[in-house]
C-alpha atoms as a PDB file:
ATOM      1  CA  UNK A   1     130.781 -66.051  66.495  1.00  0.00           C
ATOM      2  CA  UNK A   2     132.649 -62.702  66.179  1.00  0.00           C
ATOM      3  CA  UNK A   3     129.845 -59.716  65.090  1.00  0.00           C
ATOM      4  CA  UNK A   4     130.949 -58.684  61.164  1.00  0.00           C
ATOM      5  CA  UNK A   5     131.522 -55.191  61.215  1.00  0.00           C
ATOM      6  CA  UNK A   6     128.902 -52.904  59.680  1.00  0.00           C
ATOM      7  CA  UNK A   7     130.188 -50.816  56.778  1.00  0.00           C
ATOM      8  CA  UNK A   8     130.043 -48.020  58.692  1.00  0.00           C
ATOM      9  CA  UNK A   9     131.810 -49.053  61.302  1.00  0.00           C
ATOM     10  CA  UNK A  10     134.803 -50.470  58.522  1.00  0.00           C
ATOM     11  CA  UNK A  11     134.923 -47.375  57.234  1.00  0.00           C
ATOM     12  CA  UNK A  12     135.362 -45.765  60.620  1.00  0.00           C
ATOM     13  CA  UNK A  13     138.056 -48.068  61.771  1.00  0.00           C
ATOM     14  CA  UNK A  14     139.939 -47.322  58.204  1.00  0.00           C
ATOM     15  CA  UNK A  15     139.805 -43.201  58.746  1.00  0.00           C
ATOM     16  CA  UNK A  16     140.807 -43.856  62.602  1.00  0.00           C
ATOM     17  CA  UNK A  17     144.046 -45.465  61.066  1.00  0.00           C
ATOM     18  CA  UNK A  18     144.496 -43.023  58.499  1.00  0.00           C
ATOM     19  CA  UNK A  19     144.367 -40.597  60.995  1.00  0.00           C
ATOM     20  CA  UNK A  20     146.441 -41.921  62.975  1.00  0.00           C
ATOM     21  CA  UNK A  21     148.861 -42.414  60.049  1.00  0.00           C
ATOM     22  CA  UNK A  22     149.034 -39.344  59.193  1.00  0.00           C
ATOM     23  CA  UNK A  23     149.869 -37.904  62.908  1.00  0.00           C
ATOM     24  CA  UNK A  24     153.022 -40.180  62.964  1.00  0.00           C
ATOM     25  CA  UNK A  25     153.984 -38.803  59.923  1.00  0.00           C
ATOM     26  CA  UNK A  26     153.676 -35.748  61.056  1.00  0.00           C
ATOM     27  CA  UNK A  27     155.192 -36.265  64.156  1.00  0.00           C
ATOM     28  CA  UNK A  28     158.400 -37.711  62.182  1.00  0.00           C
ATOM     29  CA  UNK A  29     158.799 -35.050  59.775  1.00  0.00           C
ATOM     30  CA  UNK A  30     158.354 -32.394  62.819  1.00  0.00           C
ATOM     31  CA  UNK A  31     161.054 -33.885  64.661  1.00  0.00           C
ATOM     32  CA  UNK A  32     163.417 -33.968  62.001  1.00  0.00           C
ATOM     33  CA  UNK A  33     162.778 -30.484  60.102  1.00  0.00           C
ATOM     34  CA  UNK A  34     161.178 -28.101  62.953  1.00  0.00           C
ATOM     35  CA  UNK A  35     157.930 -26.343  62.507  1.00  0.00           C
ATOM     36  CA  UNK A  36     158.983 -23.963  59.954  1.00  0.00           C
ATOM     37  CA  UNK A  37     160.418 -26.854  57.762  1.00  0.00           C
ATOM     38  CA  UNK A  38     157.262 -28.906  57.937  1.00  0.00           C
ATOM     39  CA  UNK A  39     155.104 -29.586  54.635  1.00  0.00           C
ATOM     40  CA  UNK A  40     152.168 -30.911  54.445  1.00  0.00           C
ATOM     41  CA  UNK A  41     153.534 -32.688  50.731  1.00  0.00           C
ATOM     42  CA  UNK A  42     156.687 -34.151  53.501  1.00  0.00           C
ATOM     43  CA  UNK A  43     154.151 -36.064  56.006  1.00  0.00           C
ATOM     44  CA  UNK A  44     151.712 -36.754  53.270  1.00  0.00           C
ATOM     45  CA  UNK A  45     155.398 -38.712  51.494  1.00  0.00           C
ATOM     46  CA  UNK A  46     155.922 -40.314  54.696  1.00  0.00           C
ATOM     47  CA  UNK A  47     152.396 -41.307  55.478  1.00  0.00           C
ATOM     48  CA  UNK A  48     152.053 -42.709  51.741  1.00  0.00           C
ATOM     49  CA  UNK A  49     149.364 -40.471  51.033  1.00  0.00           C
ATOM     50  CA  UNK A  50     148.210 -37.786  48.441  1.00  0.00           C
ATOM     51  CA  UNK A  51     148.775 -34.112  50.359  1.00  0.00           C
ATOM     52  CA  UNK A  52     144.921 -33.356  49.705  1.00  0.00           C
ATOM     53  CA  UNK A  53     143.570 -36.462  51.834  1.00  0.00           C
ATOM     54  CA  UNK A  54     145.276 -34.575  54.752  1.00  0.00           C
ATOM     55  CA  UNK A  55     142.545 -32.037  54.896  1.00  0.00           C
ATOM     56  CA  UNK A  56     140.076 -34.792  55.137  1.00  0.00           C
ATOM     57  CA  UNK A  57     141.353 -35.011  58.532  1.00  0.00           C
ATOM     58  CA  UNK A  58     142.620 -31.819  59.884  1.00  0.00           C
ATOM     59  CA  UNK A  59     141.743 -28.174  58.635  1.00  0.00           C
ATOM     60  CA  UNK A  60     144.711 -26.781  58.017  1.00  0.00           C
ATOM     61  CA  UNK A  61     148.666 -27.665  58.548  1.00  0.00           C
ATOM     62  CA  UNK A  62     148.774 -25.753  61.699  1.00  0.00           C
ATOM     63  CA  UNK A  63     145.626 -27.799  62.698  1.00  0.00           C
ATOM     64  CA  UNK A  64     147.690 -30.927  62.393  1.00  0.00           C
ATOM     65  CA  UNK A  65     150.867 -29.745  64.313  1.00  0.00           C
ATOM     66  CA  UNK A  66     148.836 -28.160  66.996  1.00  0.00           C
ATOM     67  CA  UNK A  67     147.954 -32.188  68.048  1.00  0.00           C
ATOM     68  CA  UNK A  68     151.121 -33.798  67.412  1.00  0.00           C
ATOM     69  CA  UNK A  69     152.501 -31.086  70.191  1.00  0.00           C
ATOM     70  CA  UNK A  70     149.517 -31.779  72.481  1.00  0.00           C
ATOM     71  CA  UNK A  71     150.026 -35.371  72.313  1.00  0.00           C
ATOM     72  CA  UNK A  72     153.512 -35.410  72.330  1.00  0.00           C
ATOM     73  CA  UNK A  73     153.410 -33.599  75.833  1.00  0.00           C
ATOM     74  CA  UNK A  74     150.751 -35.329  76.884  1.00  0.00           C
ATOM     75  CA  UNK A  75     151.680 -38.909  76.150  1.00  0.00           C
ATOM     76  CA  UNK A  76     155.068 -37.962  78.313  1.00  0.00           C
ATOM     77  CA  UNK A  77     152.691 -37.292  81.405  1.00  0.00           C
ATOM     78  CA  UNK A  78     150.928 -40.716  80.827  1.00  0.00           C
ATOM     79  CA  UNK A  79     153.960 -42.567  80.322  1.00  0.00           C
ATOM     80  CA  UNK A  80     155.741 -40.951  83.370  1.00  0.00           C
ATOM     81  CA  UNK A  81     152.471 -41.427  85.542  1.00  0.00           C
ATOM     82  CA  UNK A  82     152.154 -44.750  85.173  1.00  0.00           C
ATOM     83  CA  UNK A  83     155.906 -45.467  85.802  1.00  0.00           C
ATOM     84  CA  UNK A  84     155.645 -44.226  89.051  1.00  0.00           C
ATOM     85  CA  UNK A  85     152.101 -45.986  89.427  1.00  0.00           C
ATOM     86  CA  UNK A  86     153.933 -49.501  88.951  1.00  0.00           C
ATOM     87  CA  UNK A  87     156.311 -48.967  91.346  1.00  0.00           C
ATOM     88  CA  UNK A  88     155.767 -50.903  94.998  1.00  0.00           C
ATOM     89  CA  UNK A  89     155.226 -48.885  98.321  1.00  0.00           C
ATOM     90  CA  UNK A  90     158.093 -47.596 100.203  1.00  0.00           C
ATOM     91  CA  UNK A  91     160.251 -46.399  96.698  1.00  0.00           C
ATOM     92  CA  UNK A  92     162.316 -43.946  98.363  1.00  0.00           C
ATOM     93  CA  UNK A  93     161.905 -39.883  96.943  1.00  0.00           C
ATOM     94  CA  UNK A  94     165.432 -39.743  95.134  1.00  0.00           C
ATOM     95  CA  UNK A  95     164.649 -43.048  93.237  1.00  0.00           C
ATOM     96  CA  UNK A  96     161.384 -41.980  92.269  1.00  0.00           C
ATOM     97  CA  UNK A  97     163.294 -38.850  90.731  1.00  0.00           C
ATOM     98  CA  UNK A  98     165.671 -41.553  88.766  1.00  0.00           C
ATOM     99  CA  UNK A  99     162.692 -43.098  87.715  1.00  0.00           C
ATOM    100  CA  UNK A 100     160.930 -40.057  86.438  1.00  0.00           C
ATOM    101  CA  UNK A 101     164.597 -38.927  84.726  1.00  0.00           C
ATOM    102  CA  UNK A 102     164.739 -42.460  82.750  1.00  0.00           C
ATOM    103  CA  UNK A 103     160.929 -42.264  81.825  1.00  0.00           C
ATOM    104  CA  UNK A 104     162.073 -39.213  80.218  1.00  0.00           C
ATOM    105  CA  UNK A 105     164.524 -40.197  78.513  1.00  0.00           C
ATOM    106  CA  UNK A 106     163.212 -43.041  76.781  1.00  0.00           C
ATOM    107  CA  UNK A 107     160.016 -41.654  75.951  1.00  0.00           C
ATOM    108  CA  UNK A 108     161.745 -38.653  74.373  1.00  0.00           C
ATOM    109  CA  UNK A 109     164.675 -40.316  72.478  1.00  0.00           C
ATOM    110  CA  UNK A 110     163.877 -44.214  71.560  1.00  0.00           C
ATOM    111  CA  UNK A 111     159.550 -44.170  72.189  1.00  0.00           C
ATOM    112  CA  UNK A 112     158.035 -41.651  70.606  1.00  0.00           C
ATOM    113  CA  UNK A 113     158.529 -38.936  67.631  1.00  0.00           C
ATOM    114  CA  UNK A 114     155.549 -37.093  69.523  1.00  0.00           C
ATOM    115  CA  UNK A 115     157.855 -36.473  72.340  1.00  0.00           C
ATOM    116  CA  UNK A 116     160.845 -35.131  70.174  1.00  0.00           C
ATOM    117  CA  UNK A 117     158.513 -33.197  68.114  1.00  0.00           C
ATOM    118  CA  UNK A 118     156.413 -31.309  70.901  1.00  0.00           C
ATOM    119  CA  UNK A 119     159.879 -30.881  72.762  1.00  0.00           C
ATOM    120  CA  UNK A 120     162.308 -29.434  70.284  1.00  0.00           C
ATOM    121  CA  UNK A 121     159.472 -27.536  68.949  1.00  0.00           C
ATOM    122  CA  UNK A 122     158.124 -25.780  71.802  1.00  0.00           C
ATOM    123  CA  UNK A 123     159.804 -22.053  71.391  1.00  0.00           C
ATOM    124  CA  UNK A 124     159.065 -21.881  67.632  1.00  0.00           C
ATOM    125  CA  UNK A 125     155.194 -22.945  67.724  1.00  0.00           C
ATOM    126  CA  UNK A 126     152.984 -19.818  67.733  1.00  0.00           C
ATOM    127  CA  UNK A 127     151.075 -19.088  70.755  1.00  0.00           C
ATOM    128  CA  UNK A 128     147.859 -19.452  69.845  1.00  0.00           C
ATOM    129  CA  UNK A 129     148.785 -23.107  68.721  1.00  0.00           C
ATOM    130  CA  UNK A 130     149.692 -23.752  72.878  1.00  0.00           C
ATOM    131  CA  UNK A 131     146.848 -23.413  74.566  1.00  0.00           C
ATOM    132  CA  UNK A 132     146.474 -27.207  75.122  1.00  0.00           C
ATOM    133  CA  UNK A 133     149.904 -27.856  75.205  1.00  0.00           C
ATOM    134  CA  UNK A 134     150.646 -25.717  77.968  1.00  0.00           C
ATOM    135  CA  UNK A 135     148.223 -27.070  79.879  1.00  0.00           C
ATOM    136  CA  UNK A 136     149.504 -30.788  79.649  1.00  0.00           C
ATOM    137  CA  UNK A 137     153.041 -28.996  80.424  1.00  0.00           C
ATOM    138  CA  UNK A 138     151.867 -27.447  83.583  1.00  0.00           C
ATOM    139  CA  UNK A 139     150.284 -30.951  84.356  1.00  0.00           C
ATOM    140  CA  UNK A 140     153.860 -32.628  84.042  1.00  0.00           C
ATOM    141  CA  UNK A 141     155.253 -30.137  85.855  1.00  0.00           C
ATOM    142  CA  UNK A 142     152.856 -30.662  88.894  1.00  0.00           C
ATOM    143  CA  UNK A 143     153.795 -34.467  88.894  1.00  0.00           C
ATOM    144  CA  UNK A 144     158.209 -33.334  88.963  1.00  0.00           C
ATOM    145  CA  UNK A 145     157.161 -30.788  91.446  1.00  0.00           C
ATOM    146  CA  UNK A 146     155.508 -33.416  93.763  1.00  0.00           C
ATOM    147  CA  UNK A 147     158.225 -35.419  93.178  1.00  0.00           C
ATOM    148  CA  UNK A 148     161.058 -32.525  94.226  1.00  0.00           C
ATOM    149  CA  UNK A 149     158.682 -31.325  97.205  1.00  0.00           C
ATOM    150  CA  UNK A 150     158.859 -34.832  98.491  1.00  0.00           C
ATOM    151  CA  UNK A 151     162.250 -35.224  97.828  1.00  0.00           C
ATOM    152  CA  UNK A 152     163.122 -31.787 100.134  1.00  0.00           C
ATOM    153  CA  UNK A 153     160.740 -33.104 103.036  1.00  0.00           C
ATOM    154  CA  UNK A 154     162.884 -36.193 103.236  1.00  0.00           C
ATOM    155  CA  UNK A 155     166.346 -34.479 103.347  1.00  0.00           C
ATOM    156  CA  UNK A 156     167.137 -35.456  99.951  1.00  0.00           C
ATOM    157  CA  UNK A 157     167.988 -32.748  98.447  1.00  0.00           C
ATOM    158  CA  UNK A 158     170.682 -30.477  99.340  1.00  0.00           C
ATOM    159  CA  UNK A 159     170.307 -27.706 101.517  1.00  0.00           C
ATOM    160  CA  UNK A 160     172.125 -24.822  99.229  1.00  0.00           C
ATOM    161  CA  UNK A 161     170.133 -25.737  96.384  1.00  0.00           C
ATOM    162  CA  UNK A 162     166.537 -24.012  95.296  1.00  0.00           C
ATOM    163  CA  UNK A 163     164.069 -26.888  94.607  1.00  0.00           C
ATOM    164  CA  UNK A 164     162.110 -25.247  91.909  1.00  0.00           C
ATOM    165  CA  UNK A 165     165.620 -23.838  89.738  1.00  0.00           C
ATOM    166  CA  UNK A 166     166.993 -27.479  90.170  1.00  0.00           C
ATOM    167  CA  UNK A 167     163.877 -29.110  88.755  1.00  0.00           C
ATOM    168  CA  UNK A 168     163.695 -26.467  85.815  1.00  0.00           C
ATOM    169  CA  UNK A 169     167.546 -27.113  85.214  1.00  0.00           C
ATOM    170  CA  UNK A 170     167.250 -31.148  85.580  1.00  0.00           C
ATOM    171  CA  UNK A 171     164.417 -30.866  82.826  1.00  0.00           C
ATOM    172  CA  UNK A 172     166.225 -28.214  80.802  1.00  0.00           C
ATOM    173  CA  UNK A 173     169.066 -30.742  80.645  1.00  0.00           C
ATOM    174  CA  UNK A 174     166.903 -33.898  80.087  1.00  0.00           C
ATOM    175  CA  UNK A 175     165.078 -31.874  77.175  1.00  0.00           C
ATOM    176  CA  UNK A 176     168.212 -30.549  75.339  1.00  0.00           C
ATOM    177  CA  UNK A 177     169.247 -34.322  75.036  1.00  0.00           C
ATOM    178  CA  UNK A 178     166.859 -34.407  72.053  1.00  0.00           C
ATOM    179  CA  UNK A 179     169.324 -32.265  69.977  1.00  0.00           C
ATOM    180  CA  UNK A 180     172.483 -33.611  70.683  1.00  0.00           C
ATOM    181  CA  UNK A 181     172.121 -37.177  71.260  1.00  0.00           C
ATOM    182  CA  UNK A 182     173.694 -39.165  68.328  1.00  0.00           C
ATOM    183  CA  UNK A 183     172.746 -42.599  68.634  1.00  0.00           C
ATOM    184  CA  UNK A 184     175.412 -43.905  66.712  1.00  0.00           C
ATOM    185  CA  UNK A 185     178.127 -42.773  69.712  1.00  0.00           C
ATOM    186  CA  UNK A 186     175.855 -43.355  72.902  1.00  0.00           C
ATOM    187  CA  UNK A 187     172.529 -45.905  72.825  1.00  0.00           C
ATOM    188  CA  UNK A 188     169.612 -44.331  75.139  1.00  0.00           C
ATOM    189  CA  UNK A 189     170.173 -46.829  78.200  1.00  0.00           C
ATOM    190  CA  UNK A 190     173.912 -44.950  78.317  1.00  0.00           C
ATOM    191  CA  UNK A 191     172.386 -41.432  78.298  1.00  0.00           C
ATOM    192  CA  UNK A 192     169.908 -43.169  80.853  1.00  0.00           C
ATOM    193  CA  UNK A 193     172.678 -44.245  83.064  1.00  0.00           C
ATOM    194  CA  UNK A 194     174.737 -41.685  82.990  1.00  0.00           C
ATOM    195  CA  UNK A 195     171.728 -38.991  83.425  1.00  0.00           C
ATOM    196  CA  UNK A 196     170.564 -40.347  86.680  1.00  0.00           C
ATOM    197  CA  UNK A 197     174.366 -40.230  88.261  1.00  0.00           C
ATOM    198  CA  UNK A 198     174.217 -36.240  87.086  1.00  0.00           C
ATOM    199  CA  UNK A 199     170.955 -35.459  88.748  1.00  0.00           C
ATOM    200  CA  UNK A 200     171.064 -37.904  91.541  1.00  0.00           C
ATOM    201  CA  UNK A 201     174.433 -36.594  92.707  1.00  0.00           C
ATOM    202  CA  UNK A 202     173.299 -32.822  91.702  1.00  0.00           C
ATOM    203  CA  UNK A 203     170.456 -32.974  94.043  1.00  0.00           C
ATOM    204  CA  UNK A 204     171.569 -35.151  97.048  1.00  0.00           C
ATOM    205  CA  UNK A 205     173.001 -33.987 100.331  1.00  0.00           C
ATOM    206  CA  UNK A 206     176.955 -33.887 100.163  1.00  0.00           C
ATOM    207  CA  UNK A 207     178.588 -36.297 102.885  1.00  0.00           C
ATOM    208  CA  UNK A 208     180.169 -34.127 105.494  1.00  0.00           C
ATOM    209  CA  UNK A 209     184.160 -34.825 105.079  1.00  0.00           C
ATOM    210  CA  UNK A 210     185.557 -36.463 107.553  1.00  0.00           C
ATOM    211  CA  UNK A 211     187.145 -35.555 110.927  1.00  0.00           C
ATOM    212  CA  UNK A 212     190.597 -35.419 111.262  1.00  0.00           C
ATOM    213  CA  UNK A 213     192.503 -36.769 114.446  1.00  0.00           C
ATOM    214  CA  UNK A 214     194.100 -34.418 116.479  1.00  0.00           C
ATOM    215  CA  UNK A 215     197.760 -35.074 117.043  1.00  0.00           C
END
């Protein structure tokens, strides 16, 4: 027979979920209205809670953004890590690049408001707010760079190109997505689809042309 929780422990589950709550609202209302447009009285609205019961939870309103950017970058890294962790052996290096461009993708425009949030918000957080945040961006970095070194060492990426430049301009690209895409005109497996045809045939050795016959 299933143990009944203790009071204690009820109680702990119910301010886990509140928390919880209240860092998808947050999340939401960060997305949508930017760091300086963020009030505390807007997530408590969309969390369906009094603004005071916020500070139950976290300090201050900077307090609460500073996690909703450190998870949204973080849960990006987990979600791209264990993408590539599913896939079988012998996944060649340019298809492990498509599948860390669609991870992207759909983590940042159909998965999570975390994502959106920690990504359009980046350059207008203050920097004392990104000390964890950077660190979980240098950590996703490290997994595109292994995935761009590998990439080079198997001749699939073209010779006139810089490595590092085309990796910051493939995520530049994937991360502006988040302010123009309008899902009404294009659903997220289109942006997916068309995304990996831009950076697979950015990156990939161009066929020499062919030799004409002399005469």
């Amino acid at each position: 027979m299933p143990k009944k929780p203790t009071a204690v422990e009820a109680s702990d589950t119910k301010a886990q979920r509140t928390r919880v709550r209240i860092l998808d609202a947050a999340a939401r209302v960060l997305s949508v209205k930017g760091y300086a447009g963020t009030r505390l009285t807007d997530v408590a609205q969309q969390a369906e809670l009094q603004a005071p019961a916020i500070y139950y939870y976290f300090k201050s309103r900077d307090d609460l953004i500073e996690e909703v950017m450190f998870c949204g970058i973080s849960d990006l890294r987990t979600y791209l890590q264990d993408a590539l962790d599913a896939l079988p052996a012998g996944v060649g290096s340019m298809d492990r690049i498509m599948v860390a461009v669609e991870s992207h993708l759909q983590h940042e425009l159909e998965l999570s408001d975390y994502a959106r949030a920690s990504i359009r918000n980046s350059g207008q957080i203050p920097d004392h707010l990104k000390t964890r945040q950077k660190k979980e961006e240098a950590a996703y970095d490290r997994i595109w760079r292994g995935l761009m070194k590998n990439a080079v060492a198997d001749g699939q990426i073209r010779s006139d190109l810089d490595d590092r430049l085309a990796q910051a301009l493939v995520l530049g690209a994937l991360n502006w997505a988040a302010e123009w895409w309008d899902p009404r005109r294009n659903s997220v497996q289109t942006m997916v689809d068309n995304a990996k045809v831009f950076v697979r045939h950015s990156l990939i050795p161009t066929a020499p042309p062919p030799a004409r016959r002399r005469r």
